[in-house]
C-alpha atoms as a PDB file:
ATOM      1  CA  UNK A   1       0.000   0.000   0.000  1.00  0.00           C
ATOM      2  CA  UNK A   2       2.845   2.485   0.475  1.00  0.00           C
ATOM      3  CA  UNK A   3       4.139   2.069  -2.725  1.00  0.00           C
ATOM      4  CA  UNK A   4       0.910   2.193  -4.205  1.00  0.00           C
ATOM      5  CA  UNK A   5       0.567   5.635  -2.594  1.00  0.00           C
ATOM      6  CA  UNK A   6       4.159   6.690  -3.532  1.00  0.00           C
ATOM      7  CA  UNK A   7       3.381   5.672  -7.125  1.00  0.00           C
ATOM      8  CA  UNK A   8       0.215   7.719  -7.160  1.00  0.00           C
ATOM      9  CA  UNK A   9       1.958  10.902  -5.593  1.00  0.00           C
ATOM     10  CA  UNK A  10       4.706  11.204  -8.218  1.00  0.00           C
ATOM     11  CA  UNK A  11       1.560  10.634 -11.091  1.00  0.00           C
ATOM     12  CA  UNK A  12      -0.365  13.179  -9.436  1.00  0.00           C
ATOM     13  CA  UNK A  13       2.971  15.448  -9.416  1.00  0.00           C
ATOM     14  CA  UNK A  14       4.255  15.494 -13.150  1.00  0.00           C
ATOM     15  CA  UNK A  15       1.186  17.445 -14.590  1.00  0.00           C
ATOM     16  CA  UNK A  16       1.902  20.588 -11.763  1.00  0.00           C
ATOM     17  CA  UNK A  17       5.515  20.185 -12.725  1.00  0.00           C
ATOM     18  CA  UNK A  18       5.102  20.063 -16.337  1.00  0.00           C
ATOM     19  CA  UNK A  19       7.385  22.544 -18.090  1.00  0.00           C
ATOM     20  CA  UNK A  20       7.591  21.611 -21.531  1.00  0.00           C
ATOM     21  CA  UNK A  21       8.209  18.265 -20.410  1.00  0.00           C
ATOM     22  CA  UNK A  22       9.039  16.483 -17.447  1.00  0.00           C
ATOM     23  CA  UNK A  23      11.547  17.600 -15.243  1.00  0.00           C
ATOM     24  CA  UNK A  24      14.703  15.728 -14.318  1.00  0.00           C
ATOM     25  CA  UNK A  25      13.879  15.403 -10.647  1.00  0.00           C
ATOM     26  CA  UNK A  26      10.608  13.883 -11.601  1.00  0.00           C
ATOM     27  CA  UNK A  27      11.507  11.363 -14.159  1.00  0.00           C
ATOM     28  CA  UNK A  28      14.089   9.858 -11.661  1.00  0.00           C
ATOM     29  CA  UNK A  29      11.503   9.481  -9.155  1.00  0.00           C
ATOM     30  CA  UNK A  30       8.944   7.404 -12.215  1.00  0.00           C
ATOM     31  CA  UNK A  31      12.311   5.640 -13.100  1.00  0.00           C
ATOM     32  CA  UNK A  32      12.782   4.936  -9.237  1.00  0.00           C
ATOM     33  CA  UNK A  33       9.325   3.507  -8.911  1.00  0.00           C
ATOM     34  CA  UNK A  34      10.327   0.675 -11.627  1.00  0.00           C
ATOM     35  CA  UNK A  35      12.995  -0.155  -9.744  1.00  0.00           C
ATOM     36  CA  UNK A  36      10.969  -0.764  -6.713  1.00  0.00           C
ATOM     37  CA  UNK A  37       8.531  -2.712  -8.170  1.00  0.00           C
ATOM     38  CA  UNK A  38      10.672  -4.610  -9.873  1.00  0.00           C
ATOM     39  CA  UNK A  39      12.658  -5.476  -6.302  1.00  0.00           C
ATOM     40  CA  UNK A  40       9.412  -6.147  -4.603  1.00  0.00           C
ATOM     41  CA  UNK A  41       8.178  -8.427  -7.053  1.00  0.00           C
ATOM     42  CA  UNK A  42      11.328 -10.546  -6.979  1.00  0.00           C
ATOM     43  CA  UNK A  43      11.428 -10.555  -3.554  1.00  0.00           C
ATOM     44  CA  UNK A  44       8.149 -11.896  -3.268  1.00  0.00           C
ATOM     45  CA  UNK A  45       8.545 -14.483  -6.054  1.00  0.00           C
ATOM     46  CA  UNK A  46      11.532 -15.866  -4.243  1.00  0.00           C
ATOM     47  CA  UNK A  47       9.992 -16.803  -1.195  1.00  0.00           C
ATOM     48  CA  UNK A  48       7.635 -19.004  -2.658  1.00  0.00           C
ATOM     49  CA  UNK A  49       7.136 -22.281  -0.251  1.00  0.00           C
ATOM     50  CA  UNK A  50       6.519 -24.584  -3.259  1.00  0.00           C
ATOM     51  CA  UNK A  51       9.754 -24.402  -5.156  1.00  0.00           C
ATOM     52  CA  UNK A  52      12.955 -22.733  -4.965  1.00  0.00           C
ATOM     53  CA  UNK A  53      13.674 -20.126  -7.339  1.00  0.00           C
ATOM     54  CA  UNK A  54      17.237 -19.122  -8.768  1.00  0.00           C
ATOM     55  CA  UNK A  55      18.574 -15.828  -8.802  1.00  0.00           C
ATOM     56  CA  UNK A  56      18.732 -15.547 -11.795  1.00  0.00           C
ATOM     57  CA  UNK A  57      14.893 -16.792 -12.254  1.00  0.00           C
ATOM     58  CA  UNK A  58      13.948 -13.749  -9.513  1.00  0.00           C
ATOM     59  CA  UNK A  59      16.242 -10.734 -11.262  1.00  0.00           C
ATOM     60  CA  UNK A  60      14.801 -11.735 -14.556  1.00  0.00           C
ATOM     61  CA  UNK A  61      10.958 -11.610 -12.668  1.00  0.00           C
ATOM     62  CA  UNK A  62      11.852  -8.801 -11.137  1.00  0.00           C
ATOM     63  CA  UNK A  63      13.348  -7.166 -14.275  1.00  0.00           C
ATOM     64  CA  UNK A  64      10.415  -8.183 -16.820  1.00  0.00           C
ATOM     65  CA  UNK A  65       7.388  -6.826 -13.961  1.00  0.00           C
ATOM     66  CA  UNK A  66       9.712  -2.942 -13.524  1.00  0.00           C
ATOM     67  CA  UNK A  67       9.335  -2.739 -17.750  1.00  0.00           C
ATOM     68  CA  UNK A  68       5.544  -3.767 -16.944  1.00  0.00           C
ATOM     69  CA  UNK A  69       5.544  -0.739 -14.661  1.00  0.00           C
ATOM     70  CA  UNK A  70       7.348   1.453 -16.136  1.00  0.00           C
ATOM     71  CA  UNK A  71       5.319   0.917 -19.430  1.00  0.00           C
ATOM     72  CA  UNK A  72       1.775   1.375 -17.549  1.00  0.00           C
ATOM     73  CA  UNK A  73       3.440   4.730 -16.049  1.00  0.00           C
ATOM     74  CA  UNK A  74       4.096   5.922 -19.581  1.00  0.00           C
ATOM     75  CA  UNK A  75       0.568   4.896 -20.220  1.00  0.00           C
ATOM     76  CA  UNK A  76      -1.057   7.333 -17.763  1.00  0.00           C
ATOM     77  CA  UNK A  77       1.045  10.184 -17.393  1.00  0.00           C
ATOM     78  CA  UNK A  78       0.603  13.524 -19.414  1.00  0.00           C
ATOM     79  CA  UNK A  79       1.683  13.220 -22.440  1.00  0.00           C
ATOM     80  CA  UNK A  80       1.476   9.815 -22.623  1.00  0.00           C
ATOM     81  CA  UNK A  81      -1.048   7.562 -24.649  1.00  0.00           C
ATOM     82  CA  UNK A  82      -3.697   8.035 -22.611  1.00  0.00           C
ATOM     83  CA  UNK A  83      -3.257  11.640 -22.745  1.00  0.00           C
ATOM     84  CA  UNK A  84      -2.904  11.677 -26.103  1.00  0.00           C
ATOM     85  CA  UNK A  85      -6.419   9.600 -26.640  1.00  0.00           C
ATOM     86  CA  UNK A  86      -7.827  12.477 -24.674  1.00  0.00           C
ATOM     87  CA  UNK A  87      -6.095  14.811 -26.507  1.00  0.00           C
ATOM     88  CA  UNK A  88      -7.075  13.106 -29.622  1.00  0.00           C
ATOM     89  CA  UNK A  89     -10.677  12.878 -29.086  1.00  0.00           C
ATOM     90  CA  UNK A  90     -11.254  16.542 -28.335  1.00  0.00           C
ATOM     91  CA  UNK A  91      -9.084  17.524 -31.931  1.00  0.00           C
ATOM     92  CA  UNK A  92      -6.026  18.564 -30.374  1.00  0.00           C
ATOM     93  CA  UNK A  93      -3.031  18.078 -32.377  1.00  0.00           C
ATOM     94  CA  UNK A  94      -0.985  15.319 -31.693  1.00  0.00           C
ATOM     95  CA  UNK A  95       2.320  15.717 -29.061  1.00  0.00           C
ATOM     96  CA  UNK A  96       5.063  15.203 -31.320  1.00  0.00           C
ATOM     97  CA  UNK A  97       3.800  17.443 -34.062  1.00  0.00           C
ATOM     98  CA  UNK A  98       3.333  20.597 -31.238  1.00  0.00           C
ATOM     99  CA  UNK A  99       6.092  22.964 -31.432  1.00  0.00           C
ATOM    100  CA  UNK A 100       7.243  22.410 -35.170  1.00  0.00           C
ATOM    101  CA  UNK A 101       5.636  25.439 -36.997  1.00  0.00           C
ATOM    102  CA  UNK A 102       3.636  22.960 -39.210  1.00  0.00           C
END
């Protein structure tokens, strides 16, 4: 629960920080939250009571579920694809294209 919160805070904090994009401060803290998920998740898939797992078997776990995480924090932060849905539907032009002179 108190990473769920922590992820939530730093979602809720990139759209009052937006300046153009997303400051550096900020993206280490969505890059930080990958890391954590990925080291809870192979923490708790090593101490399954059914089988042993390698190490290897838990960094790979661990590694594949922070990519998971990071990709569904891409998913739902501004400018990212559900923002641009949004953005999309109301006839907004599209993210990359803003700023070109087009």
């Amino acid at each position: 629960m108190l990473f769920a919160g922590f992820w939530l805070a730093t979602i809720v904090a990139v759209p009052f920080a937006w300046q153009g994009g997303i400051p550096g401060p900020l993206v280490a803290l969505l890059l930080r939250n990958c890391l954590i998920a990925g080291a809870l998740m192979s923490w708790w898939h090593g101490k399954s009571v059914d089988r042993a797992y390698s190490a290897g078997s838990r960094i790979g776990f661990g590694a594949f579920v922070g990519s998971l995480f990071g990709e569904i924090t891409c998913l739902v932060t501004k400018g990212g694809a559900v923002d641009e849905l949004f953005g999309w539907m109301r006839g907004w032009p599209p993210f990359w294209t803003m700023g070109r002179g087009d």
